[in-house]
N, C-alpha and C. Protein backbone atom coordinates (compact mmCIF):
# COMPACT_ATOMS: atom_id res chain seq x y z
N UNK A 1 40.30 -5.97 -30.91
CA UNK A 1 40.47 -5.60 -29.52
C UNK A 1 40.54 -6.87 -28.68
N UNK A 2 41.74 -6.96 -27.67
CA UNK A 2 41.56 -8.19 -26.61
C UNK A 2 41.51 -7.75 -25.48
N UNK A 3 40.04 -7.91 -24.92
CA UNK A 3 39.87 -7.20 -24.00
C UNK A 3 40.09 -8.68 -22.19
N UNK A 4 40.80 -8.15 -21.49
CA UNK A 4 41.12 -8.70 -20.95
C UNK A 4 42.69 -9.66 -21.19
N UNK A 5 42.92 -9.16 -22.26
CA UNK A 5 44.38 -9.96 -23.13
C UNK A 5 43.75 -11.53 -23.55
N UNK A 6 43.02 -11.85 -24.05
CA UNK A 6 42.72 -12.88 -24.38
C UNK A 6 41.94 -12.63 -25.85
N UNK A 7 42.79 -13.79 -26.37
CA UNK A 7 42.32 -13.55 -28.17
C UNK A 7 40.80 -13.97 -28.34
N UNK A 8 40.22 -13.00 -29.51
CA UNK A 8 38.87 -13.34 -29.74
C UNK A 8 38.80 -14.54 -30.54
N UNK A 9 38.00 -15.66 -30.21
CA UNK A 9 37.68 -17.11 -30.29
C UNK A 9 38.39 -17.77 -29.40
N UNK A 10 39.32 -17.44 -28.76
CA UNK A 10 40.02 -18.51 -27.74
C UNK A 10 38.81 -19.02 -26.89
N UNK A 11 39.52 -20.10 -26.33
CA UNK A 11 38.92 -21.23 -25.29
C UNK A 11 38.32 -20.27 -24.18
N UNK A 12 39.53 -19.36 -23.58
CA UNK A 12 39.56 -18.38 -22.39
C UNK A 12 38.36 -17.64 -22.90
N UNK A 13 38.55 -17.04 -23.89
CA UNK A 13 37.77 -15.93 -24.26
C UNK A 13 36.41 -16.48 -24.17
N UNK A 14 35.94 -17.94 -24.93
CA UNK A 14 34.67 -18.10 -24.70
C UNK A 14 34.22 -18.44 -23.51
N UNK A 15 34.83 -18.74 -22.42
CA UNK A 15 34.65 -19.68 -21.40
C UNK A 15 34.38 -18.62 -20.59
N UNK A 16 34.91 -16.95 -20.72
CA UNK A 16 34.77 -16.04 -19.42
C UNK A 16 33.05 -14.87 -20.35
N UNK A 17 33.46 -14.91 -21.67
CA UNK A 17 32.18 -14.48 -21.55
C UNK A 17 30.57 -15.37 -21.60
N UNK A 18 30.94 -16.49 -21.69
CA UNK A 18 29.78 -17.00 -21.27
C UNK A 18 29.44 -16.93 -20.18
N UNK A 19 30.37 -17.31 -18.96
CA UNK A 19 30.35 -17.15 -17.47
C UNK A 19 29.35 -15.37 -17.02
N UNK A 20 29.99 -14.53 -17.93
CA UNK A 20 29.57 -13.76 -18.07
C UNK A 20 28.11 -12.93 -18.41
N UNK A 21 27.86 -13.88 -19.33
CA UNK A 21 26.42 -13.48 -20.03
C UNK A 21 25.91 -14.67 -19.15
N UNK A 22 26.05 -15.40 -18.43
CA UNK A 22 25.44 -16.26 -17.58
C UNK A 22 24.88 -15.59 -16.36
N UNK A 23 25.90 -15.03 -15.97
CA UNK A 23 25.67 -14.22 -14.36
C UNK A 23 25.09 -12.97 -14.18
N UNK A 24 25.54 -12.30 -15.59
CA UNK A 24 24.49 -11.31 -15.66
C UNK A 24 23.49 -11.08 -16.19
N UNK A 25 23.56 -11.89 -16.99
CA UNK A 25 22.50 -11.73 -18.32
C UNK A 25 21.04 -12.52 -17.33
N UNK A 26 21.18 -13.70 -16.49
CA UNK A 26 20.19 -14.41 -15.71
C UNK A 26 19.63 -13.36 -15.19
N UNK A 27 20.16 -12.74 -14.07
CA UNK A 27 19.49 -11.74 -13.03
C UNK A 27 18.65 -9.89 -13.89
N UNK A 28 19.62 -9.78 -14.61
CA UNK A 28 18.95 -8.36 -15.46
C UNK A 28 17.52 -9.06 -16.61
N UNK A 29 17.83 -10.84 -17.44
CA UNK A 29 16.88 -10.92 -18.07
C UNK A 29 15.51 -10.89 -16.94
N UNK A 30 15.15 -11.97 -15.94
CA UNK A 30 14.24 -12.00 -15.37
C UNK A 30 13.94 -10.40 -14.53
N UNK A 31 14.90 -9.60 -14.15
CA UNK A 31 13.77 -8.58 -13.62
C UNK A 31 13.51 -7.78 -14.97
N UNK A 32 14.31 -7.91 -16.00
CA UNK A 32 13.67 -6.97 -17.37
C UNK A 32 12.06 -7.78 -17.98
N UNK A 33 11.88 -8.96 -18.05
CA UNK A 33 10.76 -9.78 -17.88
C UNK A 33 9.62 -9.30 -17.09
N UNK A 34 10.11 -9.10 -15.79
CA UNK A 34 9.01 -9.00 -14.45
C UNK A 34 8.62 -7.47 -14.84
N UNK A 35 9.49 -6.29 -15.12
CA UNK A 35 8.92 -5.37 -15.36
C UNK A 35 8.03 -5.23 -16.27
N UNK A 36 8.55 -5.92 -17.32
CA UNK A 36 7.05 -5.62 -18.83
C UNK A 36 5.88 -6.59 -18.32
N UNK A 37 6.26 -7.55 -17.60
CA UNK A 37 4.81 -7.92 -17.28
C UNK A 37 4.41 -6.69 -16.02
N UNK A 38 4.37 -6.42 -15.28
CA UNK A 38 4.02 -5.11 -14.78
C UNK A 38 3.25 -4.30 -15.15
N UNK A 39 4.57 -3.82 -16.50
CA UNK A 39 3.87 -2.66 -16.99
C UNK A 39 2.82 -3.19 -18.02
N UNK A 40 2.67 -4.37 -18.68
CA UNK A 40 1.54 -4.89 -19.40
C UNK A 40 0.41 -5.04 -18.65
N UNK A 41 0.54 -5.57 -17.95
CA UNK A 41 -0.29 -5.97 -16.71
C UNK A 41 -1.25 -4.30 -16.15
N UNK A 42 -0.09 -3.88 -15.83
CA UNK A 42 -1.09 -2.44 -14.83
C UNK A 42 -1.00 -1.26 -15.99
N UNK A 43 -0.44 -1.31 -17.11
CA UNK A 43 -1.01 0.17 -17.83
C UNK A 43 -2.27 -0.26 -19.12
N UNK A 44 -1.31 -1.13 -19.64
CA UNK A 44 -2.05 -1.81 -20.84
C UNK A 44 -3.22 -2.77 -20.55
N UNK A 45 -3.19 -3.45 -19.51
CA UNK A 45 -4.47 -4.49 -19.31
C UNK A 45 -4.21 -5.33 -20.18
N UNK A 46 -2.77 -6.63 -20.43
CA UNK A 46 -2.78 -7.55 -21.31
C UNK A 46 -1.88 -8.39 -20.04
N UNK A 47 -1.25 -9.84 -21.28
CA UNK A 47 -0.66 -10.78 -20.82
C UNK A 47 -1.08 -10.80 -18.75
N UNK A 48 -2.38 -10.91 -18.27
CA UNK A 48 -3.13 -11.05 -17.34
C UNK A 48 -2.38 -12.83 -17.32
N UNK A 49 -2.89 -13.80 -17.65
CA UNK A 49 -2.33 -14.81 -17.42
C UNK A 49 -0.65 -15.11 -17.19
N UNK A 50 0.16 -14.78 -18.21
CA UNK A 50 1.60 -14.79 -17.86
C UNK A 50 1.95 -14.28 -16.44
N UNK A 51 1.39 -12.82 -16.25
CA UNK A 51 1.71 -12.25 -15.15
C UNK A 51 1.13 -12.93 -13.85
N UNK A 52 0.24 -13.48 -14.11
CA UNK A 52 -0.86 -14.29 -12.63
C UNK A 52 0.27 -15.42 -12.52
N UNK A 53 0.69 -15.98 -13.58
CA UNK A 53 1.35 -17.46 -13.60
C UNK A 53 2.55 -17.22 -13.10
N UNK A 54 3.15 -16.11 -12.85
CA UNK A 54 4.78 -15.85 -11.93
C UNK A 54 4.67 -14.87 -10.64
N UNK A 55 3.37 -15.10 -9.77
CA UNK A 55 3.07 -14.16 -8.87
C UNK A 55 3.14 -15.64 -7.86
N UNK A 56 3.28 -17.12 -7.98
CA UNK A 56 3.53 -18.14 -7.01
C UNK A 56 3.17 -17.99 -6.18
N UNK A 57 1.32 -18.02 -6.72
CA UNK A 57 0.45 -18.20 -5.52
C UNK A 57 0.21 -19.83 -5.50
N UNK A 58 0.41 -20.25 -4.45
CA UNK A 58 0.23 -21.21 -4.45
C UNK A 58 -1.53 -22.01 -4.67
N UNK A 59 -2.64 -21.84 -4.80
CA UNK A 59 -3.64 -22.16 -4.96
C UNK A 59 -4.03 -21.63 -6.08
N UNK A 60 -5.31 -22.07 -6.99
CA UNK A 60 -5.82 -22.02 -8.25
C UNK A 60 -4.72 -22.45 -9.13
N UNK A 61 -4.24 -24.12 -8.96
CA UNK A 61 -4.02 -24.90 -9.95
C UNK A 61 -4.66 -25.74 -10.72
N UNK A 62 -4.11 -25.53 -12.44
CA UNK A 62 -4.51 -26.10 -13.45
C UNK A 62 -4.14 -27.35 -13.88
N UNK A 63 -4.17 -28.60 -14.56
CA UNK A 63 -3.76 -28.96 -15.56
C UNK A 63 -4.18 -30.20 -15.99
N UNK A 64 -3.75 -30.90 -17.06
CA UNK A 64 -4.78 -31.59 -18.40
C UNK A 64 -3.86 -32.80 -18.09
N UNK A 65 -5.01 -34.02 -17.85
CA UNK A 65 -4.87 -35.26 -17.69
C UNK A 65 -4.80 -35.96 -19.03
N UNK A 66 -4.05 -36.75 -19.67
CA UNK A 66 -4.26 -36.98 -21.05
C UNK A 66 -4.35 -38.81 -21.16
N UNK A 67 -5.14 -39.20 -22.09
CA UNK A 67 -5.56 -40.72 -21.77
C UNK A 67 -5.57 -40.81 -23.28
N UNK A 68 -5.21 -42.09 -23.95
CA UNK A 68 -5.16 -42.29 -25.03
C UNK A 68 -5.78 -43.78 -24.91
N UNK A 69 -6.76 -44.29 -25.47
CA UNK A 69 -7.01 -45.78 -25.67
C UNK A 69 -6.85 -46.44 -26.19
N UNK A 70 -7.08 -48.06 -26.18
CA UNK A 70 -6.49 -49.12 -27.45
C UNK A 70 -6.90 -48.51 -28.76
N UNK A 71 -7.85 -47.87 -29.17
CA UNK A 71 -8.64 -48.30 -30.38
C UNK A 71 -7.67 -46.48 -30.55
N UNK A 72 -7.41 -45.81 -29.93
CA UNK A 72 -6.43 -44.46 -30.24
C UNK A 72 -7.33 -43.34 -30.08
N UNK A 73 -8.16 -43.62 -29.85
CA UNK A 73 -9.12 -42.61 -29.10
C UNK A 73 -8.52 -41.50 -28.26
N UNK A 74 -8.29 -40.18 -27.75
CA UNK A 74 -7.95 -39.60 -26.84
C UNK A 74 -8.74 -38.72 -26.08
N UNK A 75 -8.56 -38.65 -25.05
CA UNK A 75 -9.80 -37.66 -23.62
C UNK A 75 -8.83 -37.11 -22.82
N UNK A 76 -9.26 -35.92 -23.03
CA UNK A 76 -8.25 -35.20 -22.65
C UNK A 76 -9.74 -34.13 -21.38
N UNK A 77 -8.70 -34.38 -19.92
CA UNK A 77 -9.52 -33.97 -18.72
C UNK A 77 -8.64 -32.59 -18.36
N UNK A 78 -9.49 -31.72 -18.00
CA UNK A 78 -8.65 -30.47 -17.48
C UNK A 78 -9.39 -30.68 -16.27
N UNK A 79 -8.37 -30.11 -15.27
CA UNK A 79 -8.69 -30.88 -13.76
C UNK A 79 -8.12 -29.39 -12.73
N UNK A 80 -8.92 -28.94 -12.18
CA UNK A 80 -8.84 -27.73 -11.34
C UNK A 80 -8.45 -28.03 -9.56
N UNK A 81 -7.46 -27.33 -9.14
CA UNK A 81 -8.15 -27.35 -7.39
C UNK A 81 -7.75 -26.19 -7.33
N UNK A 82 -9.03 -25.82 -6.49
CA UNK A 82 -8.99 -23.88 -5.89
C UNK A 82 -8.13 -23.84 -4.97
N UNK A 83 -8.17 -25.07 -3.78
CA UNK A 83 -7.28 -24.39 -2.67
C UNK A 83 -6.34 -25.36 -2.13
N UNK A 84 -4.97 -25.46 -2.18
CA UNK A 84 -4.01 -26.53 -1.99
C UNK A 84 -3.77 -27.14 -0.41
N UNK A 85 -3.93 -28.17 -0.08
CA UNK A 85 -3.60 -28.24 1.32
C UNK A 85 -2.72 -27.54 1.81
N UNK A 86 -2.10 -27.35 2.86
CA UNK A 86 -1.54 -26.73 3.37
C UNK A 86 -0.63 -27.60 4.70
N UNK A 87 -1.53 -28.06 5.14
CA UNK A 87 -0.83 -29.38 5.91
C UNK A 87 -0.67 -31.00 5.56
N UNK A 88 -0.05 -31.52 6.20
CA UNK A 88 0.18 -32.96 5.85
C UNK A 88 0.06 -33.66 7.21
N UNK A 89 0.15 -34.80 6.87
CA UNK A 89 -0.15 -36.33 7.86
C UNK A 89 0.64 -37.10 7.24
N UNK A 90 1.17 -38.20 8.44
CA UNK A 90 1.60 -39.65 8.00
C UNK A 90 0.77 -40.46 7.68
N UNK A 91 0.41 -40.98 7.10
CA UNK A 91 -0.57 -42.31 6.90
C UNK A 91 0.22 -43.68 6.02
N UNK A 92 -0.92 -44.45 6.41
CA UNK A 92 -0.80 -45.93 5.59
C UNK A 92 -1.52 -46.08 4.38
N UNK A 93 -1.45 -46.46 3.48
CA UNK A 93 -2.01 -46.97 2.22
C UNK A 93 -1.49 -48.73 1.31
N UNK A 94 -2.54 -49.42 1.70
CA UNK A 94 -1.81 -50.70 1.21
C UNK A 94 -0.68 -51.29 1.98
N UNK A 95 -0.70 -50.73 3.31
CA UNK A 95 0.79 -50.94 4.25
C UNK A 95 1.72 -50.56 4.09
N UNK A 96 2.03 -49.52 3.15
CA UNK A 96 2.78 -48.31 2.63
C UNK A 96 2.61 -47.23 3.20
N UNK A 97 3.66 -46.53 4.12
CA UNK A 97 3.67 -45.19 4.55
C UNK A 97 3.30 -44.17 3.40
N UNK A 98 2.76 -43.19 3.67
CA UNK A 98 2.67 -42.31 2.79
C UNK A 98 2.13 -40.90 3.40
N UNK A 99 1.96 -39.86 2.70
CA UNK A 99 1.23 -38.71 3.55
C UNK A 99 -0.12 -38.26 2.80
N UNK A 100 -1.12 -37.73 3.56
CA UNK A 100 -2.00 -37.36 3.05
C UNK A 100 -2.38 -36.07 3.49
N UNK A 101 -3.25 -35.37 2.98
CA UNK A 101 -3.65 -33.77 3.21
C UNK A 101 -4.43 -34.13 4.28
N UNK A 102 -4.30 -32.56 5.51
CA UNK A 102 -4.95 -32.97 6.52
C UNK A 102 -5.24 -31.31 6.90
N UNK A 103 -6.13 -30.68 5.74
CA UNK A 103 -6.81 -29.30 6.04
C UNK A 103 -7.55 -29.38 5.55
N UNK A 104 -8.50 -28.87 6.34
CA UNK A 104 -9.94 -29.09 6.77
C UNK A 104 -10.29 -28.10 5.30
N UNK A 105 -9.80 -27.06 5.19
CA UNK A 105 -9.81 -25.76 4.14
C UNK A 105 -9.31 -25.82 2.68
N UNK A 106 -9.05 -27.41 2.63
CA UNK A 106 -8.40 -27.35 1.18
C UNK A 106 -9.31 -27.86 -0.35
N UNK A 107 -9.80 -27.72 -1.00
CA UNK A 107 -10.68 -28.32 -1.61
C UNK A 107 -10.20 -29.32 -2.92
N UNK A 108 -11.39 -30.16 -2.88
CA UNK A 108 -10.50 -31.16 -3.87
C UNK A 108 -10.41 -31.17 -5.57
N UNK A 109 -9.40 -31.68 -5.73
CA UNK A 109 -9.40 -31.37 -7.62
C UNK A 109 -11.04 -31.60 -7.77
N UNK A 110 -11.59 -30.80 -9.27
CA UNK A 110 -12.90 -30.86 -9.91
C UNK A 110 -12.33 -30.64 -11.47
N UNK A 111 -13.13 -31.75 -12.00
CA UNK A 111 -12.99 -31.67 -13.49
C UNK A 111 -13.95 -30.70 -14.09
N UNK A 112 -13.14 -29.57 -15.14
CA UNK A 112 -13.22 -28.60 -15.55
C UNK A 112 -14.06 -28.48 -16.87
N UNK A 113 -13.48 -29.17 -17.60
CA UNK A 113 -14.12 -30.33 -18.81
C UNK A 113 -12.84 -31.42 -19.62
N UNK A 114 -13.81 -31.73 -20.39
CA UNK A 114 -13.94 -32.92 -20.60
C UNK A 114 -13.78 -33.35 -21.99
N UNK A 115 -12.81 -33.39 -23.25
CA UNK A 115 -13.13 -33.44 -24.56
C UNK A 115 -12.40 -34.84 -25.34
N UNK A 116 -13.19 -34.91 -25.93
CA UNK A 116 -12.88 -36.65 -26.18
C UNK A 116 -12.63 -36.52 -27.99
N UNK A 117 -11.33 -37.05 -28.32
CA UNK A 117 -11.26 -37.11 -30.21
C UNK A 117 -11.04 -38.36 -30.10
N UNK A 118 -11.83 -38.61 -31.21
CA UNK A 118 -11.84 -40.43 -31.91
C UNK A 118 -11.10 -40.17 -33.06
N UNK A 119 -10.44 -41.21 -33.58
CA UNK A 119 -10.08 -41.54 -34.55
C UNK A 119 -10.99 -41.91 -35.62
């Protein structure tokens, strides 16, 4: 079958259904995604994290500081902040413009823990 008159393996042929499975396949995969987390989420009581992690709340960020030393040691810091600034400022640093957080309401990263492997 050439659907659209264009032979199957041609250049044309691959070039319009990729375009294809591009444009549609993007928009139907992510809301077919968003629904099973949904329905995982509110019938089943699972994948709780996946679903929290695409709701782009902006506050209660995570993530792991990683340090490796001469001798190959590694410490690995998980580093929390509950609540993200929200505003900004101009400031100086070292005579370098730069900006800094300027809400009164934002709290600062806290290390979560702390685990250290030696070699």
């Amino acid at each position: 079958m050439n659907a659209f008159d264009l032979a199957y393996g041609s250049i044309a042929q691959l070039l319009l259904s990729g375009l294809i499975t591009f444009v549609v396949g993007g928009p139907v995969g992510a809301f077919l995604l968003g629904v099973y987390l949904f329905v995982s989420i509110r019938i089943f009581g699972r994948h709780s994290n996946e679903a929290f992690s695409s709701l782009r709340i902006e506050d209660f960020k995570q993530w792991l500081r990683l340090r490796i030393d001469a001798a190959g040691g590694l410490t690995i810091h998980a580093i929390a902040i509950d609540r993200v600034p929200r505003r900004w400022r101009a400031a100086q640093r070292d005579g370098k413009p730069t900006i800094e957080a300027h809400d009164a309401r934002a709290t600062a990263p806290r290390l979560i823990d702390k685990v250290e492997v030696r070699p």
